[in-house]
PDB file of N, CA and C in Angstrom:
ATOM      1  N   UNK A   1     -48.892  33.397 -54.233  1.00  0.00           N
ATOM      2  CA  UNK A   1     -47.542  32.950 -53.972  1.00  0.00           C
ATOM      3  C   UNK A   1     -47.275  32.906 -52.477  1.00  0.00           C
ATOM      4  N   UNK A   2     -47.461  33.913 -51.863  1.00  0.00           N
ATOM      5  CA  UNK A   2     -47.448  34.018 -49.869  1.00  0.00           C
ATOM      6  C   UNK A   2     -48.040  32.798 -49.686  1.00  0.00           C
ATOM      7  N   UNK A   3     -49.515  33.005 -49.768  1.00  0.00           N
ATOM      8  CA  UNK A   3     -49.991  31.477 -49.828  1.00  0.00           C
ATOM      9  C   UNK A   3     -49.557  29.876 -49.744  1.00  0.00           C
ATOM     10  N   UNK A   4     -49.032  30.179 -51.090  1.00  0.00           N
ATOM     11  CA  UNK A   4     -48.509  28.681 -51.388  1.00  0.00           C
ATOM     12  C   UNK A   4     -47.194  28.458 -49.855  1.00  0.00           C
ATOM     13  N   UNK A   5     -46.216  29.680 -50.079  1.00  0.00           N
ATOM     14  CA  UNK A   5     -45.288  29.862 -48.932  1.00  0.00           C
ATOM     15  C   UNK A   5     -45.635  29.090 -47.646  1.00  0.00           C
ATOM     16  N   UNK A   6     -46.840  29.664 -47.156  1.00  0.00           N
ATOM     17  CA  UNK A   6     -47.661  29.899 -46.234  1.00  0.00           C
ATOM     18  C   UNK A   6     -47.790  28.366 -45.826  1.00  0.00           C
ATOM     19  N   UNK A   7     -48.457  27.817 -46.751  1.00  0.00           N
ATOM     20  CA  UNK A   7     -49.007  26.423 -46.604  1.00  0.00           C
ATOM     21  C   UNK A   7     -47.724  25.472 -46.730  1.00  0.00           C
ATOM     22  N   UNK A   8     -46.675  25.538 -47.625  1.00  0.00           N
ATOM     23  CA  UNK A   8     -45.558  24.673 -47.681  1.00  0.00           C
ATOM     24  C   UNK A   8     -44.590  24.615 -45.903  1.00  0.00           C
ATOM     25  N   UNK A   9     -44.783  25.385 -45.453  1.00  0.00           N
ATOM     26  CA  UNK A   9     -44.144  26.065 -44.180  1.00  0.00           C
ATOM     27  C   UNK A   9     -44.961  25.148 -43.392  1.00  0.00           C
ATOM     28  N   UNK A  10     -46.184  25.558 -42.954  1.00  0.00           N
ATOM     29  CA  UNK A  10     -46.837  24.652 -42.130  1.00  0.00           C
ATOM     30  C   UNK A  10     -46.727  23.360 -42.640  1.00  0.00           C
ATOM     31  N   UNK A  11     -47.099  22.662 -43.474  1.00  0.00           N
ATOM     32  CA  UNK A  11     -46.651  21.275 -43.851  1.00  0.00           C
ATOM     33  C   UNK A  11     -45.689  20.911 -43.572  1.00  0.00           C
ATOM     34  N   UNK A  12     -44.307  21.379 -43.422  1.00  0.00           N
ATOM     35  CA  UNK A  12     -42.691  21.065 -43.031  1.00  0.00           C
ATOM     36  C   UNK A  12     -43.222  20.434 -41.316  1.00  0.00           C
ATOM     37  N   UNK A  13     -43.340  21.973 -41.242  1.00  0.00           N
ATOM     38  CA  UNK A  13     -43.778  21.857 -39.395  1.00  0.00           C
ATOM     39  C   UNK A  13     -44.832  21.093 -38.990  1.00  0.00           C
ATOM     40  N   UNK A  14     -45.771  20.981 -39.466  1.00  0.00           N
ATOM     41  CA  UNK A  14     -46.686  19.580 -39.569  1.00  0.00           C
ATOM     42  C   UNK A  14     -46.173  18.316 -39.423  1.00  0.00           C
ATOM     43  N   UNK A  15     -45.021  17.954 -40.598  1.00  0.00           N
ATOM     44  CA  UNK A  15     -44.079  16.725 -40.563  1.00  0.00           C
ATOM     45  C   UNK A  15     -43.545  16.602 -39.345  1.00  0.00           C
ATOM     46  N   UNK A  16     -42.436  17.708 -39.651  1.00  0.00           N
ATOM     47  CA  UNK A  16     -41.617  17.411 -38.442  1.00  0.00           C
ATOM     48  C   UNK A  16     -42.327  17.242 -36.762  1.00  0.00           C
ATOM     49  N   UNK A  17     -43.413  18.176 -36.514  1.00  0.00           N
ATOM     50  CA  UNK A  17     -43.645  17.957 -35.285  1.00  0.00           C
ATOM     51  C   UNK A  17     -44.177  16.175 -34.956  1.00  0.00           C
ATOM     52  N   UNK A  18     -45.218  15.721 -36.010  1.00  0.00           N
ATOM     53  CA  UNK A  18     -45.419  14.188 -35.722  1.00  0.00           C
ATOM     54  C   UNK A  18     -44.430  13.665 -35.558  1.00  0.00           C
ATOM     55  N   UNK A  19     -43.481  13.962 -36.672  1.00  0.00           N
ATOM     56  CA  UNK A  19     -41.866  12.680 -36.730  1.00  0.00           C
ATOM     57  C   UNK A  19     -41.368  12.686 -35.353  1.00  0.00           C
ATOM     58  N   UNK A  20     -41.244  14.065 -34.576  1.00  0.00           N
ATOM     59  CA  UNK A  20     -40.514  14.266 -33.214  1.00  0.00           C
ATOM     60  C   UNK A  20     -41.335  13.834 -31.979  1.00  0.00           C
ATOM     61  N   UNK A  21     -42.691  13.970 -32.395  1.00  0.00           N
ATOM     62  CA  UNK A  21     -44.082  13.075 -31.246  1.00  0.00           C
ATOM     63  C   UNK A  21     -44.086  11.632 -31.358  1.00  0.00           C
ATOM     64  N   UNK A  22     -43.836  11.265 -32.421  1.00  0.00           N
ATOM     65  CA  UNK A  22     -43.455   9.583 -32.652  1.00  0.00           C
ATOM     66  C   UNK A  22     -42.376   8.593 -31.901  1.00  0.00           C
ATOM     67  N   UNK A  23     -41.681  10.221 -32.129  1.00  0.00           N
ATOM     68  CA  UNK A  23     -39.897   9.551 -31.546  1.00  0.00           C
ATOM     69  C   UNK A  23     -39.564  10.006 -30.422  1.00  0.00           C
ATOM     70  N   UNK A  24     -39.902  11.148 -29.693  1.00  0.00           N
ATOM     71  CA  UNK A  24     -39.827  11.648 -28.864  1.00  0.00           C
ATOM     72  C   UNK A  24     -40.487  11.736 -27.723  1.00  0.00           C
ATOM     73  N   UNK A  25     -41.692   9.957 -27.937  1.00  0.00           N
ATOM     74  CA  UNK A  25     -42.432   9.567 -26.947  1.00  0.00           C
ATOM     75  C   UNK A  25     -43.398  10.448 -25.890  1.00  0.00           C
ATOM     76  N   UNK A  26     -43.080  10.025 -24.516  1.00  0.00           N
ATOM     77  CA  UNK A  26     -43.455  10.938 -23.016  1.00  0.00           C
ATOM     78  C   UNK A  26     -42.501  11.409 -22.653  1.00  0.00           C
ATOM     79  N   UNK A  27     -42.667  11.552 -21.304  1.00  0.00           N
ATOM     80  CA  UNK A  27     -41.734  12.025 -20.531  1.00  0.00           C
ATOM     81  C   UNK A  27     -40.673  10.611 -20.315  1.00  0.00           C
ATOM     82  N   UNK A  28     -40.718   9.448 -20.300  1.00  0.00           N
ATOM     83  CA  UNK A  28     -39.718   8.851 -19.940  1.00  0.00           C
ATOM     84  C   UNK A  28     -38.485   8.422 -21.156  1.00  0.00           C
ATOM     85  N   UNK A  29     -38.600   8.854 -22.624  1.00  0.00           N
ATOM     86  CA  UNK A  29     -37.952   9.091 -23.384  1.00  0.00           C
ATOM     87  C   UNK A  29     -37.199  10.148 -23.142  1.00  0.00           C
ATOM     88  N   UNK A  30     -37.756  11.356 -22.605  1.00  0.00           N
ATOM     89  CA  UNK A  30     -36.935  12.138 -22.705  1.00  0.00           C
ATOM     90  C   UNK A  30     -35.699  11.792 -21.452  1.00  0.00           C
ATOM     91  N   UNK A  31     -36.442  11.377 -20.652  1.00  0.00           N
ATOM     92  CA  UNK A  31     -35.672  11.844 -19.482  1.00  0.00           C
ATOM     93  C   UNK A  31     -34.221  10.527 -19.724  1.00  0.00           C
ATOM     94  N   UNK A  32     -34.607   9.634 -20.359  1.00  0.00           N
ATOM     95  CA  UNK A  32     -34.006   8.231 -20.540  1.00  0.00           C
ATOM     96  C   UNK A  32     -32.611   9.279 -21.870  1.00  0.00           C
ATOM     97  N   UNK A  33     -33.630   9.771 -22.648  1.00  0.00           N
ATOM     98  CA  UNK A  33     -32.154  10.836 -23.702  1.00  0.00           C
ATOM     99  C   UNK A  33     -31.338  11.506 -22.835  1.00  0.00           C
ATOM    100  N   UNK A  34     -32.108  12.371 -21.820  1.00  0.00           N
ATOM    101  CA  UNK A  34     -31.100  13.113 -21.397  1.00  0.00           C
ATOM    102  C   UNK A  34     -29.213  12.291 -20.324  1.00  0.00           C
ATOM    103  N   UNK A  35     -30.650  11.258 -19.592  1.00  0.00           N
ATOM    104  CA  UNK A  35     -29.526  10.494 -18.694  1.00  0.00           C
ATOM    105  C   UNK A  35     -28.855   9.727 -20.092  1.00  0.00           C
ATOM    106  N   UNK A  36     -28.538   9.794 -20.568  1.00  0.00           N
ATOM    107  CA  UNK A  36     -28.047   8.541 -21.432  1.00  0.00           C
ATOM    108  C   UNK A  36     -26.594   9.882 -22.055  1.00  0.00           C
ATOM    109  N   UNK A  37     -27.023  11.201 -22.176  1.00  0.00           N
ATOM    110  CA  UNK A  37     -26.241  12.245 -22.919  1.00  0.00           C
ATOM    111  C   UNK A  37     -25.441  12.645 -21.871  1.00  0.00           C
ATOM    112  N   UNK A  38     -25.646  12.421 -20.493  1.00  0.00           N
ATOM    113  CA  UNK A  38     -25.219  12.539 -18.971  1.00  0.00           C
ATOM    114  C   UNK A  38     -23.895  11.782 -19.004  1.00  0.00           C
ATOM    115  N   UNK A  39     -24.561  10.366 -19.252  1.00  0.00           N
ATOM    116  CA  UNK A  39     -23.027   9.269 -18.933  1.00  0.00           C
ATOM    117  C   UNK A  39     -22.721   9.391 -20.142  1.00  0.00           C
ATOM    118  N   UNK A  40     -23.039   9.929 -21.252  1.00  0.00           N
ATOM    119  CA  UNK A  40     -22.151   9.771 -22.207  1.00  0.00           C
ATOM    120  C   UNK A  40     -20.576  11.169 -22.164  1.00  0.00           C
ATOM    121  N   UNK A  41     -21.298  12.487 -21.710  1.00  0.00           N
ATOM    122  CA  UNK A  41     -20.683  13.220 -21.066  1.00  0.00           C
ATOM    123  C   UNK A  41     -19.219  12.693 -20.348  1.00  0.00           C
ATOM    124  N   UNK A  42     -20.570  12.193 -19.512  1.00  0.00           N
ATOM    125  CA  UNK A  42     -19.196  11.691 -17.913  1.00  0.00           C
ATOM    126  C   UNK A  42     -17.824  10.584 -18.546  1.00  0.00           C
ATOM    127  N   UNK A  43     -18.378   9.855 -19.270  1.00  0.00           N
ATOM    128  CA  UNK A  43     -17.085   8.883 -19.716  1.00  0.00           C
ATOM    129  C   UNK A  43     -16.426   9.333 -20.388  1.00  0.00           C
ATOM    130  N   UNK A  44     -16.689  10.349 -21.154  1.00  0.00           N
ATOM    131  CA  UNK A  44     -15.736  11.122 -21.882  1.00  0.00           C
ATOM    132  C   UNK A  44     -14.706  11.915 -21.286  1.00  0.00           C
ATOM    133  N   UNK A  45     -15.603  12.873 -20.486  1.00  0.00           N
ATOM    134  CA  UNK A  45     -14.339  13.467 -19.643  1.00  0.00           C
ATOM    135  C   UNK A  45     -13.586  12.828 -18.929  1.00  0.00           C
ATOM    136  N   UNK A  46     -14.486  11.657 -18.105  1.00  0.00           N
ATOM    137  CA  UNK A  46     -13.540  10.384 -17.711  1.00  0.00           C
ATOM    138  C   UNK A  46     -12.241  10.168 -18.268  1.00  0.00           C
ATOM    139  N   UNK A  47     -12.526   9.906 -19.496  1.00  0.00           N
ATOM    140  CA  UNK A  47     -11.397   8.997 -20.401  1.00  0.00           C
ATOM    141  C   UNK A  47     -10.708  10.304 -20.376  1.00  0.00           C
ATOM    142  N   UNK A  48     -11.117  11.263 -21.158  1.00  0.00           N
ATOM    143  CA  UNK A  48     -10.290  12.642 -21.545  1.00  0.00           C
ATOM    144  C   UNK A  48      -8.896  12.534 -20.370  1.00  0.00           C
ATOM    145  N   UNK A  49      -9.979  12.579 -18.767  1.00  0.00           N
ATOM    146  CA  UNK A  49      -8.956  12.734 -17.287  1.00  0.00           C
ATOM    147  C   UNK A  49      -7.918  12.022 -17.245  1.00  0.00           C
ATOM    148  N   UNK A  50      -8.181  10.184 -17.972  1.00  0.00           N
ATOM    149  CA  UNK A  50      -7.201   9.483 -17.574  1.00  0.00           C
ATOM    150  C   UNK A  50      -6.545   9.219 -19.009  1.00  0.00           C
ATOM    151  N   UNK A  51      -6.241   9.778 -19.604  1.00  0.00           N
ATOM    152  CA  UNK A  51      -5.604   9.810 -21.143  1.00  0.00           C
ATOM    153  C   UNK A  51      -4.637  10.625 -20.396  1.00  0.00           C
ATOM    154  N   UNK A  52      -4.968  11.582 -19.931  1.00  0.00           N
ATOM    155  CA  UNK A  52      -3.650  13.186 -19.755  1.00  0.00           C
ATOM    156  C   UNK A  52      -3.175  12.291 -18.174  1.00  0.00           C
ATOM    157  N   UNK A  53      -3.976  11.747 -17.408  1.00  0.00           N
ATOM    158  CA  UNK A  53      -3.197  11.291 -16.261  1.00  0.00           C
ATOM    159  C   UNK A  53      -1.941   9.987 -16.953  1.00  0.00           C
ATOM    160  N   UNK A  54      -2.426   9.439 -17.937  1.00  0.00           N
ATOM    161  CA  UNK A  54      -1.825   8.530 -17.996  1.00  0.00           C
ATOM    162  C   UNK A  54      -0.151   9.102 -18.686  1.00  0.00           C
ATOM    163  N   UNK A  55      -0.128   9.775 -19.542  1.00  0.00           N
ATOM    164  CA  UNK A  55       0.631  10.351 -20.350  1.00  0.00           C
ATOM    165  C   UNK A  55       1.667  10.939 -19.492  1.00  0.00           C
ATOM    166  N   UNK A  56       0.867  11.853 -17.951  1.00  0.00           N
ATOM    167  CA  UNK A  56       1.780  12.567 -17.416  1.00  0.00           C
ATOM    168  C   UNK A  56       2.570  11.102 -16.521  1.00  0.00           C
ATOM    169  N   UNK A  57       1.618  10.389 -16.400  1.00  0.00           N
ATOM    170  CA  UNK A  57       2.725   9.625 -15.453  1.00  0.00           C
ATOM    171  C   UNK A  57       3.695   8.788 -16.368  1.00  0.00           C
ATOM    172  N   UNK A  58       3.745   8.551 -17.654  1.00  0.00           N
ATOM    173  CA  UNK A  58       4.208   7.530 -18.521  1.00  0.00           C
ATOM    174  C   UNK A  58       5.571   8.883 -18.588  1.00  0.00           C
ATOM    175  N   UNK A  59       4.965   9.631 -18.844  1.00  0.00           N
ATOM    176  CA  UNK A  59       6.510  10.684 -18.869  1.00  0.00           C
ATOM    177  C   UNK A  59       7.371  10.861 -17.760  1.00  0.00           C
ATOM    178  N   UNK A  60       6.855  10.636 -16.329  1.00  0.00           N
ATOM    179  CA  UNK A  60       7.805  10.688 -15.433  1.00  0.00           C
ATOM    180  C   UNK A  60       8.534   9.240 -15.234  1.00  0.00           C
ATOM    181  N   UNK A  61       7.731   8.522 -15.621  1.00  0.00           N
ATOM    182  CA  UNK A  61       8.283   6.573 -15.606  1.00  0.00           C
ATOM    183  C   UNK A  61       9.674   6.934 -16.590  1.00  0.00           C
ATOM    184  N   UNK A  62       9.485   7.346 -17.535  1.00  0.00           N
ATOM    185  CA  UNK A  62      10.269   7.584 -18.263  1.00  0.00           C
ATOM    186  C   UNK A  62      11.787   8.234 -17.688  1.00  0.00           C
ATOM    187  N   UNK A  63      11.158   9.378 -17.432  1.00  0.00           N
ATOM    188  CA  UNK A  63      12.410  10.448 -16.174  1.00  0.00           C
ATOM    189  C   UNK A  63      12.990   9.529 -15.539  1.00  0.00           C
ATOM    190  N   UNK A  64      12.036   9.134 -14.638  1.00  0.00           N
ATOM    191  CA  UNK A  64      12.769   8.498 -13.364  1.00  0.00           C
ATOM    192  C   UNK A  64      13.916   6.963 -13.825  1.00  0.00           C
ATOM    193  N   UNK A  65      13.381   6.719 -14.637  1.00  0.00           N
ATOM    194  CA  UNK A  65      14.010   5.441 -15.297  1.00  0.00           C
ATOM    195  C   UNK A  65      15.494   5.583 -15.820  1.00  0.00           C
ATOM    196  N   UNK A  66      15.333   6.892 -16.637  1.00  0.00           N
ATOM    197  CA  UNK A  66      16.668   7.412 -17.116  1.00  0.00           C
ATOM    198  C   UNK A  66      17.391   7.808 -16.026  1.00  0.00           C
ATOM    199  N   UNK A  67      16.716   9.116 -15.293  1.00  0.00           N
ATOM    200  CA  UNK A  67      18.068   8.862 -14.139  1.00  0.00           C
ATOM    201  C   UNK A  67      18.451   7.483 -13.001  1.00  0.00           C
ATOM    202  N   UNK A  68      17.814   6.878 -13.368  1.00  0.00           N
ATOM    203  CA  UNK A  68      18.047   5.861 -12.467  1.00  0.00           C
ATOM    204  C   UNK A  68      19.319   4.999 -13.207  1.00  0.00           C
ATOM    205  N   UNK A  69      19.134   5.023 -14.719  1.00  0.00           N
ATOM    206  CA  UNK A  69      20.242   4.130 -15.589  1.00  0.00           C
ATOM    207  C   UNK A  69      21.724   5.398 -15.610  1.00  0.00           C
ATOM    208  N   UNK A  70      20.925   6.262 -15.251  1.00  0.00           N
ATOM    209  CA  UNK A  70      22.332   7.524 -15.479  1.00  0.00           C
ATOM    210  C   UNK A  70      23.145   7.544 -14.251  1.00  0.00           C
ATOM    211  N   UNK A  71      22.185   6.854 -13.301  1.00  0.00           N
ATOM    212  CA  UNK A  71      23.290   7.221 -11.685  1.00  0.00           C
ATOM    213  C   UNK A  71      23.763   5.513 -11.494  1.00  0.00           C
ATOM    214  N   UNK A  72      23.047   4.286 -12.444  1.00  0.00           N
ATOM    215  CA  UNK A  72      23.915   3.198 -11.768  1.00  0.00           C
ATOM    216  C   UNK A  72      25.003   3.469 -13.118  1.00  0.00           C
ATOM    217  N   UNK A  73      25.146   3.816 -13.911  1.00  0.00           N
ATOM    218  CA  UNK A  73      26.439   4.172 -15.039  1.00  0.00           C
ATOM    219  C   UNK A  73      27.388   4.398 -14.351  1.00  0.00           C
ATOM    220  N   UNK A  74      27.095   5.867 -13.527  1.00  0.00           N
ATOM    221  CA  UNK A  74      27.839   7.332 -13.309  1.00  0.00           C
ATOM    222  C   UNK A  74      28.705   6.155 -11.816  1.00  0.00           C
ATOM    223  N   UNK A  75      27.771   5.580 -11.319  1.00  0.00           N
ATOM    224  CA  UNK A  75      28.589   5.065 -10.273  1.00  0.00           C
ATOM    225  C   UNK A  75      29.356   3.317 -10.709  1.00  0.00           C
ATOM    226  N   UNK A  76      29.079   2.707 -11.895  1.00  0.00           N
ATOM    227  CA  UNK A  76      29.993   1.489 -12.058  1.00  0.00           C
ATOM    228  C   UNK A  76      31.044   2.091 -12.405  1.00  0.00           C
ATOM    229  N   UNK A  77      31.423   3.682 -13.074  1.00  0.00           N
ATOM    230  CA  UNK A  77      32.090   4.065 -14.059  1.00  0.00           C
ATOM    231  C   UNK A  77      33.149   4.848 -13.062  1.00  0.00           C
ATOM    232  N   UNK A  78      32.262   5.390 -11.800  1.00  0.00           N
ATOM    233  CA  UNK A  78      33.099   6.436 -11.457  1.00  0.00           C
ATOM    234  C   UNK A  78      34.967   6.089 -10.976  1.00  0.00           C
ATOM    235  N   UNK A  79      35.107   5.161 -10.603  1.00  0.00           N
ATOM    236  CA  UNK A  79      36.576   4.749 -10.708  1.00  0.00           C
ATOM    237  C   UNK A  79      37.159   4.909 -12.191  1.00  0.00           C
ATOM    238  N   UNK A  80      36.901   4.735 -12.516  1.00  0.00           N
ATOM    239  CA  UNK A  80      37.243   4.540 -14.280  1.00  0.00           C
ATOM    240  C   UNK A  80      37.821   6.331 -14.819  1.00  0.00           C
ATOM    241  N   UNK A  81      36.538   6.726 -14.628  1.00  0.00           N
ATOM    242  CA  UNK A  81      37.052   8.057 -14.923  1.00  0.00           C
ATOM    243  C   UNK A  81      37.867   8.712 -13.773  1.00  0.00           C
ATOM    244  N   UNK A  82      37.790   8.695 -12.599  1.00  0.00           N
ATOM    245  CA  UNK A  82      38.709   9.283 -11.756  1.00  0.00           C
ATOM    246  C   UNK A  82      40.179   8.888 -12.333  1.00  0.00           C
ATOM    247  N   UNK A  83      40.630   8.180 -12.571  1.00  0.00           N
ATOM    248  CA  UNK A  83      41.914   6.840 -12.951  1.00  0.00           C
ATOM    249  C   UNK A  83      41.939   7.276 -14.109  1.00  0.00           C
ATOM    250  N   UNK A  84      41.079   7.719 -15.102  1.00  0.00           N
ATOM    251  CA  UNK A  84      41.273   8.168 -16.611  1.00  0.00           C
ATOM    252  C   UNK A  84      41.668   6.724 -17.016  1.00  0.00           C
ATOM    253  N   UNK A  85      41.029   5.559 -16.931  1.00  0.00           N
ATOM    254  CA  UNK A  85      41.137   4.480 -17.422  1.00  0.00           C
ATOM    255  C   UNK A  85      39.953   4.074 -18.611  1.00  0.00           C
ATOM    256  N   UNK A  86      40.445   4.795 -19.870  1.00  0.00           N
ATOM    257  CA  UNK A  86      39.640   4.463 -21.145  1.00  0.00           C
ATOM    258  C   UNK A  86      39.257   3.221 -21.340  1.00  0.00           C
ATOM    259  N   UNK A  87      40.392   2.347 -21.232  1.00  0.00           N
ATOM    260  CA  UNK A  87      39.933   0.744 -21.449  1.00  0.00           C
ATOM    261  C   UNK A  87      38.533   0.122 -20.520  1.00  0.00           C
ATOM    262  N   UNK A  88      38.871   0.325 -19.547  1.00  0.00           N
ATOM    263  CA  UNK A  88      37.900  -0.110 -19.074  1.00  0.00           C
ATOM    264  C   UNK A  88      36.248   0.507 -18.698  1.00  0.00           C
ATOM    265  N   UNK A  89      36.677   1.873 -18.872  1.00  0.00           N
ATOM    266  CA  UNK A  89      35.543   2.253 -19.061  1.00  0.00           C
ATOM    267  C   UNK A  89      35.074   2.171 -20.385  1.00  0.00           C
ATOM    268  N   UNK A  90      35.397   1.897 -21.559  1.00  0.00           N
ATOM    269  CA  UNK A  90      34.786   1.396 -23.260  1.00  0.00           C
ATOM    270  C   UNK A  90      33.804  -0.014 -22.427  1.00  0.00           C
ATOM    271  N   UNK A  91      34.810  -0.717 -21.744  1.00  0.00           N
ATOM    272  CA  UNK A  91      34.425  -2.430 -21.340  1.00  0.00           C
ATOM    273  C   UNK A  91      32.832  -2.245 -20.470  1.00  0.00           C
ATOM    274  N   UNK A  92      33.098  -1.051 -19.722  1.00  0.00           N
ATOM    275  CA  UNK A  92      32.041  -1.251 -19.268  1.00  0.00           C
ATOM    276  C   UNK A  92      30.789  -0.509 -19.355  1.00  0.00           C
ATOM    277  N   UNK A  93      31.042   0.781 -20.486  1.00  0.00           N
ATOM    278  CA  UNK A  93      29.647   1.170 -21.302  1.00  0.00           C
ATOM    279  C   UNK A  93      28.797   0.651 -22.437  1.00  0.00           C
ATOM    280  N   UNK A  94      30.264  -0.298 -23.129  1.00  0.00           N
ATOM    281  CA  UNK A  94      29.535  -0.483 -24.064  1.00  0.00           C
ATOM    282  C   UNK A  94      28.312  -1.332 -24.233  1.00  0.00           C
ATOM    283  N   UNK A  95      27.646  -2.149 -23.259  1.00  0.00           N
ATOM    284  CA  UNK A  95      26.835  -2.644 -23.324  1.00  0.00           C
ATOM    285  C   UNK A  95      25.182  -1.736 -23.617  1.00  0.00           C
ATOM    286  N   UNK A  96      25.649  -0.823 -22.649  1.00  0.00           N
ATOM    287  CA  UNK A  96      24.304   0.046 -22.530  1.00  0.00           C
ATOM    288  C   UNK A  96      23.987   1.143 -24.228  1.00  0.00           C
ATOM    289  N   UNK A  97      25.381   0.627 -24.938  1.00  0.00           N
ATOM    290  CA  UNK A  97      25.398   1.284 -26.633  1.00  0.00           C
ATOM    291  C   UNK A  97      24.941   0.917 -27.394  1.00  0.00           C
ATOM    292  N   UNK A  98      24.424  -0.929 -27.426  1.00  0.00           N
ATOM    293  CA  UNK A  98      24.477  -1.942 -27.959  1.00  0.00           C
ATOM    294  C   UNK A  98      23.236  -1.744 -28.888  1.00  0.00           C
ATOM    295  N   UNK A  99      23.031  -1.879 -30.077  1.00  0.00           N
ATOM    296  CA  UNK A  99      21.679  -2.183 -30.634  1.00  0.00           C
ATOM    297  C   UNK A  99      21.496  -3.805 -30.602  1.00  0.00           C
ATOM    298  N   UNK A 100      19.806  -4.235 -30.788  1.00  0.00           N
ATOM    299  CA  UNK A 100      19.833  -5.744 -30.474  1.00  0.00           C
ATOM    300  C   UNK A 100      20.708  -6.293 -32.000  1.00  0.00           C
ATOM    301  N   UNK A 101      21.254  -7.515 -31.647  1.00  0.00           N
ATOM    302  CA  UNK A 101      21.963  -7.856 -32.595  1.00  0.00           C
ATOM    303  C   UNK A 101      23.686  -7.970 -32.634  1.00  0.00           C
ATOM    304  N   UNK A 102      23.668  -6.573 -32.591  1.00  0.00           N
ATOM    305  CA  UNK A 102      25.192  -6.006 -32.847  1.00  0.00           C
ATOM    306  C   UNK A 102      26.122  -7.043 -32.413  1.00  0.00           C
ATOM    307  N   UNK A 103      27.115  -7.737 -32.446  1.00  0.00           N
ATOM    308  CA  UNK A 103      28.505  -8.055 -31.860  1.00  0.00           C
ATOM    309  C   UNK A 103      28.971  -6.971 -31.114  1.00  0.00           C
ATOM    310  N   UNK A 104      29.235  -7.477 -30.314  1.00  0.00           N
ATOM    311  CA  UNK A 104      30.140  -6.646 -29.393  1.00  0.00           C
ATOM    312  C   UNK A 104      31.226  -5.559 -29.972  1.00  0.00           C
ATOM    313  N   UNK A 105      31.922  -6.343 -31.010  1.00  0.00           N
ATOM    314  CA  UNK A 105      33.414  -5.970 -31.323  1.00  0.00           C
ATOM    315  C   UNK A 105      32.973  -4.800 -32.633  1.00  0.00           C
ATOM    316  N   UNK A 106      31.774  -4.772 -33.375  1.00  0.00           N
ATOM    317  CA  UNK A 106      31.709  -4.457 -34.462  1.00  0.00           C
ATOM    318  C   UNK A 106      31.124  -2.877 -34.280  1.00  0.00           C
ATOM    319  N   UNK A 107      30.524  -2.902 -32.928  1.00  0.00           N
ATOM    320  CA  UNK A 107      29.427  -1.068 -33.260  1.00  0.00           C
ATOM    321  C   UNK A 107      30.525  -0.013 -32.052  1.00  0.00           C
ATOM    322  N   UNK A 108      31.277   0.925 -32.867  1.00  0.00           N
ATOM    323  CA  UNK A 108      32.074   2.039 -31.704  1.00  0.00           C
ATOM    324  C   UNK A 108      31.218   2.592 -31.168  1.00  0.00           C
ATOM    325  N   UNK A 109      31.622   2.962 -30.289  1.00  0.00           N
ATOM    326  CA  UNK A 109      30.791   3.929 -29.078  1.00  0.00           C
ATOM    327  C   UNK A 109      31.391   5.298 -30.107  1.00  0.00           C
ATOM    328  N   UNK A 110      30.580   5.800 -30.533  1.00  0.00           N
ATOM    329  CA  UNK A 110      30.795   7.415 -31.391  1.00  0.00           C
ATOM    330  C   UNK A 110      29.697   8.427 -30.287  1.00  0.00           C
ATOM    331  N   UNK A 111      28.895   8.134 -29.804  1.00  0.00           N
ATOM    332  CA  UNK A 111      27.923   9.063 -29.214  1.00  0.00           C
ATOM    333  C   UNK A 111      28.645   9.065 -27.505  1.00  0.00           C
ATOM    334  N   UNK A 112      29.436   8.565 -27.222  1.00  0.00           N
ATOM    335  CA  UNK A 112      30.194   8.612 -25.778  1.00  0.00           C
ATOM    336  C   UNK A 112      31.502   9.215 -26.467  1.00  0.00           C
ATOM    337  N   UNK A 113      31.754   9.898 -26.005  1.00  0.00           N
ATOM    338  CA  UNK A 113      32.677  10.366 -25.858  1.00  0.00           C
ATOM    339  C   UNK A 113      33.656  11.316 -24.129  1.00  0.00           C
ATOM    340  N   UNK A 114      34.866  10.757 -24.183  1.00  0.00           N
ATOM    341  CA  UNK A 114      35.193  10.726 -22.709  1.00  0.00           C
ATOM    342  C   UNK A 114      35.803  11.977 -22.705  1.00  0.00           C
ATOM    343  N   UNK A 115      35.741  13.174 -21.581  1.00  0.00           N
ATOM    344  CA  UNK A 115      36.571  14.113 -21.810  1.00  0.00           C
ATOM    345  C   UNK A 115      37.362  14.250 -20.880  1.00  0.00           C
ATOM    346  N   UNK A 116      38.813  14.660 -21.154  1.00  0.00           N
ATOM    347  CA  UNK A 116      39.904  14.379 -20.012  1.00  0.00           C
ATOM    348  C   UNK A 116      39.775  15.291 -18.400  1.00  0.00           C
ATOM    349  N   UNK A 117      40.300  15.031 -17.550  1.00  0.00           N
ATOM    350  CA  UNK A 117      39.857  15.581 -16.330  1.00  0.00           C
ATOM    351  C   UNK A 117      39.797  17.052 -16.061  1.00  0.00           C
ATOM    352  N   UNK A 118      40.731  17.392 -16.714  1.00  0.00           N
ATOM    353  CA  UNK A 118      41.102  18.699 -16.489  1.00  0.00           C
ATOM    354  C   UNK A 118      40.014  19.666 -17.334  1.00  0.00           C
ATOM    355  N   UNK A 119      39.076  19.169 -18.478  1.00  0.00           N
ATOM    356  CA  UNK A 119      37.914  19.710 -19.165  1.00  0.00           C
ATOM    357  C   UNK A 119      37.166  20.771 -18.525  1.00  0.00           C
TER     358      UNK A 119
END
């Protein structure tokens, strides 16, 4: 029984070592696997680098964009609210409320809400 063990074992390793001498050429196979596992490496982390670069800058585009729509608001508006003039400040937010489509006359501003000065 060891025997048989014995001999089935070397036969595996028999196989496998030809299959891996077949495929595993000289030296310029190998060296051709390794550079090839090199740039495959490198573009990855590459990409990995500019996936998270891209994301962080898509999030500040974002930032900067909003305050940029929050300070030309804050300043078409700022007469409006100094004056506590509701009318015209409805006239002149509601655009930025608008879903595409909507009529003008049909969608309230419910998410603005104005609070009086003294707040």
């Amino acid at each position: 029984m060891a025997i048989s063990l014995k001999y089935a074992g070397e036969t595996v390793v028999s196989r496998v070592r030809n299959f891996a001498e077949s495929w595993w050429g000289g030296i310029g196979c190998r060296v051709a696997f390794i550079m090839s596992l090199g740039i495959f490496l490198v573009a990855a982390m590459t990409g990995l680098f500019l996936l998270w670069e891209g994301r962080a800058a898509q999030s500040e585009e974002i930032r900067g964009r909003a305050l940029s729509i929050g300070g030309y608001f804050s300043a078409l508006a700022v007469d409006d609210i100094v004056s506590e003039n509701r009318a015209e400040l409805y006239r002149k937010l509601m655009p930025a409320f608008l879903t595409q489509g909507a009529p003008p006359g049909t969608l309230p501003i419910s998410s603005c809400t104005i609070a009086p000065a003294n707040y």
